[in-house]
Protein backbone atom coordinates (compact mmCIF):
# COMPACT_ATOMS: atom_id res chain seq x y z
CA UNK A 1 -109.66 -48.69 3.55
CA UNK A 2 -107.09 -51.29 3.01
CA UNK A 3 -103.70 -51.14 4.07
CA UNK A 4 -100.69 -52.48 2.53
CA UNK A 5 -98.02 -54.10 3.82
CA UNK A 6 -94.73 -53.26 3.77
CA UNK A 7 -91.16 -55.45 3.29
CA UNK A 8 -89.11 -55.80 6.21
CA UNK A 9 -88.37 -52.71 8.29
CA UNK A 10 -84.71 -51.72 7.73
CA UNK A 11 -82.47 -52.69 10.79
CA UNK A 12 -85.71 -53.69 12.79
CA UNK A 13 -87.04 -57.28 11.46
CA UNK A 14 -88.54 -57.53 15.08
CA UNK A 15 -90.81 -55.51 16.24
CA UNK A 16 -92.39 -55.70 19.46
CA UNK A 17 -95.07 -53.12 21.30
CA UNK A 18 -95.94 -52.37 24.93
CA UNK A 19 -98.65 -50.38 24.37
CA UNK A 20 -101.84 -51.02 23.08
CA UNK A 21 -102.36 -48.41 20.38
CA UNK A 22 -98.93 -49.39 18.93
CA UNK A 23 -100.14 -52.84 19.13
CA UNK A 24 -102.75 -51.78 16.05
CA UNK A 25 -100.46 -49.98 14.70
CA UNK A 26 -97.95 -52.19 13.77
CA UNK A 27 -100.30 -55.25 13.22
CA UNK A 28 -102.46 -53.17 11.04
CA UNK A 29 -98.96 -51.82 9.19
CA UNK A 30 -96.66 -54.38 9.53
CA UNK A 31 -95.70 -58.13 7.96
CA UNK A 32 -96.99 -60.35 10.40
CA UNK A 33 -93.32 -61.81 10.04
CA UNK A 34 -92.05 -58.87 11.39
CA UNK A 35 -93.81 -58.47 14.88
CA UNK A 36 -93.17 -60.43 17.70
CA UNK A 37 -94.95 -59.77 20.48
CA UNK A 38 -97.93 -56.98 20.93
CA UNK A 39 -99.47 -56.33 24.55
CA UNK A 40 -102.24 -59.10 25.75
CA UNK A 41 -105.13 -56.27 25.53
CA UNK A 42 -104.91 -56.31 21.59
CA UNK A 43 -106.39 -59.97 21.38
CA UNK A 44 -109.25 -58.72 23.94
CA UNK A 45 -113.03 -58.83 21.69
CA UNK A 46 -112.92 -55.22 22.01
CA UNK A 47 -110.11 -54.53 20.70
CA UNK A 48 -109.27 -57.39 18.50
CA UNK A 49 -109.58 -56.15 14.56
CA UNK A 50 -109.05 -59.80 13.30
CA UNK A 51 -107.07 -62.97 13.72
CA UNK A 52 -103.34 -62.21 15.57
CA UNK A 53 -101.07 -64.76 14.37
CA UNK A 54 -100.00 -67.86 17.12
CA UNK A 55 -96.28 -67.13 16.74
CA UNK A 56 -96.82 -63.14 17.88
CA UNK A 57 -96.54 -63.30 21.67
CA UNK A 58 -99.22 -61.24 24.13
CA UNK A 59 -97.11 -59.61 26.94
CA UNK A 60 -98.17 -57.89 30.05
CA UNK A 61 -95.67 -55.38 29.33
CA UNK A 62 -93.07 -56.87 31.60
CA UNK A 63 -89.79 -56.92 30.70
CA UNK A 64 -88.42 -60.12 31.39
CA UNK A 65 -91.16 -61.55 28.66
CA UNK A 66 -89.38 -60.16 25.88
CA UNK A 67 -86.09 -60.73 26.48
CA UNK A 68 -86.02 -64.09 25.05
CA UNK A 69 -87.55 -62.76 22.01
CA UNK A 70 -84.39 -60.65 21.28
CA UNK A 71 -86.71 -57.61 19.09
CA UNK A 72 -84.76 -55.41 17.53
CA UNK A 73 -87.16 -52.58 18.06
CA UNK A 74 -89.61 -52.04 21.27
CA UNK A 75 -91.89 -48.88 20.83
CA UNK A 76 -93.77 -47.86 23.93
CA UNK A 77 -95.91 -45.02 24.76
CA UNK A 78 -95.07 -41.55 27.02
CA UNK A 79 -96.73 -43.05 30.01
CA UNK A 80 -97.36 -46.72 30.47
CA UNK A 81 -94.42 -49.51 30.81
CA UNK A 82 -92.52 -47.36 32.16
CA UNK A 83 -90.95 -49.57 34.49
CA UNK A 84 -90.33 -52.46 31.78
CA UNK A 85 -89.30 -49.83 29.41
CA UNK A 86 -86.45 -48.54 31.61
CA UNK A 87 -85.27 -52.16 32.22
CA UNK A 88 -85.31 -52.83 28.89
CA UNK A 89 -83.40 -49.94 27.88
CA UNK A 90 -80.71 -50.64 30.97
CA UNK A 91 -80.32 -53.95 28.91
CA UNK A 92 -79.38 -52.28 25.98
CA UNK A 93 -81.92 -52.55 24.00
CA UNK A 94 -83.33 -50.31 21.21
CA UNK A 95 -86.43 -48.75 22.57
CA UNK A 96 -88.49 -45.83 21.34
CA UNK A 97 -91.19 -43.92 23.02
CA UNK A 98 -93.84 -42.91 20.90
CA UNK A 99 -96.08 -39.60 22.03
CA UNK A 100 -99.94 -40.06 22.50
CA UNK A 101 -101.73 -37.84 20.77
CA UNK A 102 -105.38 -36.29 21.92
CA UNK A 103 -105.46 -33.78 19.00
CA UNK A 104 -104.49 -32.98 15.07
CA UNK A 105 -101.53 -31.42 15.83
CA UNK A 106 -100.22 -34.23 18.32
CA UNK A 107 -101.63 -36.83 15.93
CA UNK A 108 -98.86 -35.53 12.88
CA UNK A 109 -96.37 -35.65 15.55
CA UNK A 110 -96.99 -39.16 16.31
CA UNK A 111 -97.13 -40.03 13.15
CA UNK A 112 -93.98 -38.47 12.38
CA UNK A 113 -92.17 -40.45 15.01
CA UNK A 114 -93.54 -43.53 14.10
CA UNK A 115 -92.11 -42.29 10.85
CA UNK A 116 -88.54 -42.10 12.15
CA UNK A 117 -88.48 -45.32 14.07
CA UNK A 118 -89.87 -47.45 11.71
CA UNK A 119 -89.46 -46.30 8.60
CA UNK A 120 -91.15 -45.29 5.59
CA UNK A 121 -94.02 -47.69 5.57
CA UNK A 122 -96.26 -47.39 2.45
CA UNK A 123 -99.26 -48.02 4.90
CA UNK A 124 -97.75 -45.37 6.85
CA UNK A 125 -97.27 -42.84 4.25
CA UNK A 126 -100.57 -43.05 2.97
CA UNK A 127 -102.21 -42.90 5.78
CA UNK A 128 -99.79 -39.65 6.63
CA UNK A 129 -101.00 -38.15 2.88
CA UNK A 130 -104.24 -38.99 3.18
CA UNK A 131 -104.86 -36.82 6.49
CA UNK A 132 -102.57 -33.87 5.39
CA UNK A 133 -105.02 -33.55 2.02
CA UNK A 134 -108.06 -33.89 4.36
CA UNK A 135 -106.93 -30.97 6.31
CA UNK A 136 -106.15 -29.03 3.33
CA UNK A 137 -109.68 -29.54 1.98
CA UNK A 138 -111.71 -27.16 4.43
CA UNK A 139 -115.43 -27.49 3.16
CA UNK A 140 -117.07 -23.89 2.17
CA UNK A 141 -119.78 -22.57 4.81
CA UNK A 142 -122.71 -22.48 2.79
CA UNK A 143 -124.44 -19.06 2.97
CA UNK A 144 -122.07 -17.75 6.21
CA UNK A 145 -123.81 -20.72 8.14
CA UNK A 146 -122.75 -24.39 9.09
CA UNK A 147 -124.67 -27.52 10.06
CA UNK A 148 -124.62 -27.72 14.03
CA UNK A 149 -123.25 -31.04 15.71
CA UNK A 150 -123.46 -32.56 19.13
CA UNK A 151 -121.65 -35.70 20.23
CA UNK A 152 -123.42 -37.98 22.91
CA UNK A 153 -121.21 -40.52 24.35
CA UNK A 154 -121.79 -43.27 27.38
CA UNK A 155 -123.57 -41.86 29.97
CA UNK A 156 -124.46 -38.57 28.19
CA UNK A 157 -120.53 -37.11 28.43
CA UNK A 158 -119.77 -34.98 25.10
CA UNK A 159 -117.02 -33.37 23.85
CA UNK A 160 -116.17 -29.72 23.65
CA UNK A 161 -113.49 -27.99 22.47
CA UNK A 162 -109.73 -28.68 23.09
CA UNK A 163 -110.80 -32.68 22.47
CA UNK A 164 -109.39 -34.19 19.03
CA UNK A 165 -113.36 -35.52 18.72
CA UNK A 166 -114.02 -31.26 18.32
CA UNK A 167 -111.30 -30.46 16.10
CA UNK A 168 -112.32 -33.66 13.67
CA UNK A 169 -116.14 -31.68 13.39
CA UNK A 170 -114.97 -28.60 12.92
CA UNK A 171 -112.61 -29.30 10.20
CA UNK A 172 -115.14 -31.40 8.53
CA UNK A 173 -117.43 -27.68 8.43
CA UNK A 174 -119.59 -28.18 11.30
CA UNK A 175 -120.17 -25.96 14.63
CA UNK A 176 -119.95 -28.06 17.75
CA UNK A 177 -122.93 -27.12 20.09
CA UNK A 178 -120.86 -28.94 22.87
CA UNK A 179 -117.83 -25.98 22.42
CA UNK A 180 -120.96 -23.36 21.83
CA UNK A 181 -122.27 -23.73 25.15
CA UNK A 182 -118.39 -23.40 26.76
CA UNK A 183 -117.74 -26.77 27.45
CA UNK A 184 -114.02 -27.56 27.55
CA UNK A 185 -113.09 -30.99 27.06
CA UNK A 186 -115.73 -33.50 28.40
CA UNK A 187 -119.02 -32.54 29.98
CA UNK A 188 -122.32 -33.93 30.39
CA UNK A 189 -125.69 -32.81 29.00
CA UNK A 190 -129.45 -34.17 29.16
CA UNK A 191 -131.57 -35.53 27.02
CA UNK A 192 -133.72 -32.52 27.00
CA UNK A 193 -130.49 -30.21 26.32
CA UNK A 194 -130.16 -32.64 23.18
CA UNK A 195 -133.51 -32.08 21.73
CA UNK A 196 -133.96 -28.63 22.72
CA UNK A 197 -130.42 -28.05 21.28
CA UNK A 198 -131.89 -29.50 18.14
CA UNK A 199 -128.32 -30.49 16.67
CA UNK A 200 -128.49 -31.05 12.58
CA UNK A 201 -126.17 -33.82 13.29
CA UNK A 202 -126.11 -35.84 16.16
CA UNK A 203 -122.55 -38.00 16.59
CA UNK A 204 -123.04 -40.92 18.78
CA UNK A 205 -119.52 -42.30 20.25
CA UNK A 206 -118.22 -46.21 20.35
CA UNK A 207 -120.66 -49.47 19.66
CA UNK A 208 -124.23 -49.89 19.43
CA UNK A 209 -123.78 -53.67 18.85
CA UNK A 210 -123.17 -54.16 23.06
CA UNK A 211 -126.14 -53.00 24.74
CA UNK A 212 -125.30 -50.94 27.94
CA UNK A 213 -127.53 -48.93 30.79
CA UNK A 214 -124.70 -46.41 29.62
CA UNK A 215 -125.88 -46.04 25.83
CA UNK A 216 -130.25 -46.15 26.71
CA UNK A 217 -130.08 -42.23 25.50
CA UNK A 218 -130.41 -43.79 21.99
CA UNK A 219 -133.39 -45.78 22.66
CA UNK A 220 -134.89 -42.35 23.28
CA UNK A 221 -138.07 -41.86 20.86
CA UNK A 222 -136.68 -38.89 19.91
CA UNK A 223 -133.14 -39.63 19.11
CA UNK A 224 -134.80 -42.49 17.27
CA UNK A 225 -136.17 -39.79 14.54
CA UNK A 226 -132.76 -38.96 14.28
CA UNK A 227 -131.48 -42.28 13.32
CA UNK A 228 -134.38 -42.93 11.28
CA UNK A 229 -133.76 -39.43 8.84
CA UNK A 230 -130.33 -40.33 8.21
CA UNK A 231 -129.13 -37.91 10.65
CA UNK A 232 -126.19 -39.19 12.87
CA UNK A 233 -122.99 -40.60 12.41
CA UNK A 234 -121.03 -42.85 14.76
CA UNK A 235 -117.64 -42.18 16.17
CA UNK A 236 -115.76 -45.57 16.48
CA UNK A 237 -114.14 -46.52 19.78
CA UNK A 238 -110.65 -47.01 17.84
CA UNK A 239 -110.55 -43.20 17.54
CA UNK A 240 -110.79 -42.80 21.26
CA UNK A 241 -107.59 -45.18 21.76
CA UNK A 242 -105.95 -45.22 18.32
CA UNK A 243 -106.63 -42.35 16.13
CA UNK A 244 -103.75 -42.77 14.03
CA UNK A 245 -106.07 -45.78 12.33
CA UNK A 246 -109.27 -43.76 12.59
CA UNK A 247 -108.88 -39.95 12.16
CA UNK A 248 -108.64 -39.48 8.67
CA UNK A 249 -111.51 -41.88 7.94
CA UNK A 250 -113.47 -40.14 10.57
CA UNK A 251 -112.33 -36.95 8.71
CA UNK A 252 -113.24 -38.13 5.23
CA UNK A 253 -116.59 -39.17 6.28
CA UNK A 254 -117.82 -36.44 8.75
CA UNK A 255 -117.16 -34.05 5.43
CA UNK A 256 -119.24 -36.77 3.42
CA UNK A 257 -121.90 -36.21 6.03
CA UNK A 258 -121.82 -32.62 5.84
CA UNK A 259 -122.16 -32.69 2.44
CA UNK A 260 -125.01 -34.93 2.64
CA UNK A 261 -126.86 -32.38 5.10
CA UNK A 262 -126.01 -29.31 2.89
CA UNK A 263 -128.11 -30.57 -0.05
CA UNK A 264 -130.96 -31.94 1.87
CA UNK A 265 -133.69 -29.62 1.30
């Protein structure tokens, strides 16, 4: 979905980010004109969404790098920088720490803050809109029953419940096998637990296009069937490190996906 840009934030025409989430964030949300400098990880391959203009400078989140850039506004996370971000703030200058979030209800939080210190972005708002009517919109269980789903990450690590990855399935009107069994957070099953777990969905997690040791599970003959009936969906490795740009899409099309399973014959 396309964003839109925004004028000039009031009282902050300079925006600069030491962490990398808030990186995407405000290049994805922001004039160009407004940002000056975004952390050095955000023009890595994998985490590069497009072209990040020359003038924008890449720190390494120390301090001294941005004081000659003068920004009006440095947002941070809760827990890295923390040693620049003190300095900075000892220098006087106007710096706001943003909370992470790992689930919904930390998610609206952060967005909420990001709300307060930059203003009311129209990207921002609609991306805040757009997940509030998502969450609104439970799909109906179709005769007392929902469509199982198992996420298979690198290394066969899934996700059970208490994980923002378990909340996005659920709401979307799927059971999470993962949370089933009485895994909490992260675990690890086999590729026989998989296919005698017989998921109706199975949710892979990050890029296919790099081919890893970590990610052979899909090169499984059987997972292949699953790929080849139109049966999994693929997590992208933004949500893992910025789901404020990936939840609600994630949302939107998990419940697409359910959809699609409900009227299969």
């Amino acid at each position: 979905m396309a964003l839109i840009f925004s004028g000039p934030v009031v009282g902050a025409e300079r925006v600069a980010s030491l962490n990398l989430c808030l990186d995407q964030i405000l290049l994805a949300w922001l004039p160009p004109q407004n940002i000056v400098s975004v952390t050095w990880l955000s023009d890595q391959p994998q985490y590069r969404n497009g072209a990040i203009p020359e003038h924008i400078y890449r720190n390494r989140a120390q301090a001294e790098e941005l004081l000659p850039l003068k920004p009006d506004l440095i947002l941070t996370g809760q827990f890295g920088a923390q040693r620049a971000a003190a300095r900075l703030e000892d220098l006087g200058f106007n710096l706001v720490r943003i909370p992470d979030a790992y689930s919904l209800e930390q998610l609206q939080l952060q967005l909420d803050a990001l709300e307060k210190a930059l203003g009311q972005l129209p990207a921002l708002q609609q991306q805040k809109s757009r997940l509030q009517k998502l969450l609104v919109n439970k799909p109906e269980s179709t005769g007392g029953t929902k469509p199982t789903a198992l996420i298979l990450s690198a290394n066969n690590i899934t996700y059970g419940s208490g994980m923002l990855e378990h909340q996005l399935l659920t709401r979307a009107g799927f059971s999470n096998l993962a949370a089933e069994q009485g895994i909490n957070q992260l675990g690890r099953v086999s590729l026989e637990q998989v296919i005698d777990a017989a998921p109706d969905l199975l949710v892979f997690y990050g890029g296919a296009q790099d081919f890893a040791i970590a990610h052979l599970a899909e090169q499984h003959p059987v997972l292949k069937t699953y790929i080849e009936s139109g049966r999994t969906y693929r997590l992208p490795a933004q949500l893992g490190y910025c789901p404020a740009l990936a939840a609600a899409d994630v949302l939107q099309q998990l419940q697409q996906k359910r959809m699609d399973l409900v009227e299969q014959p």
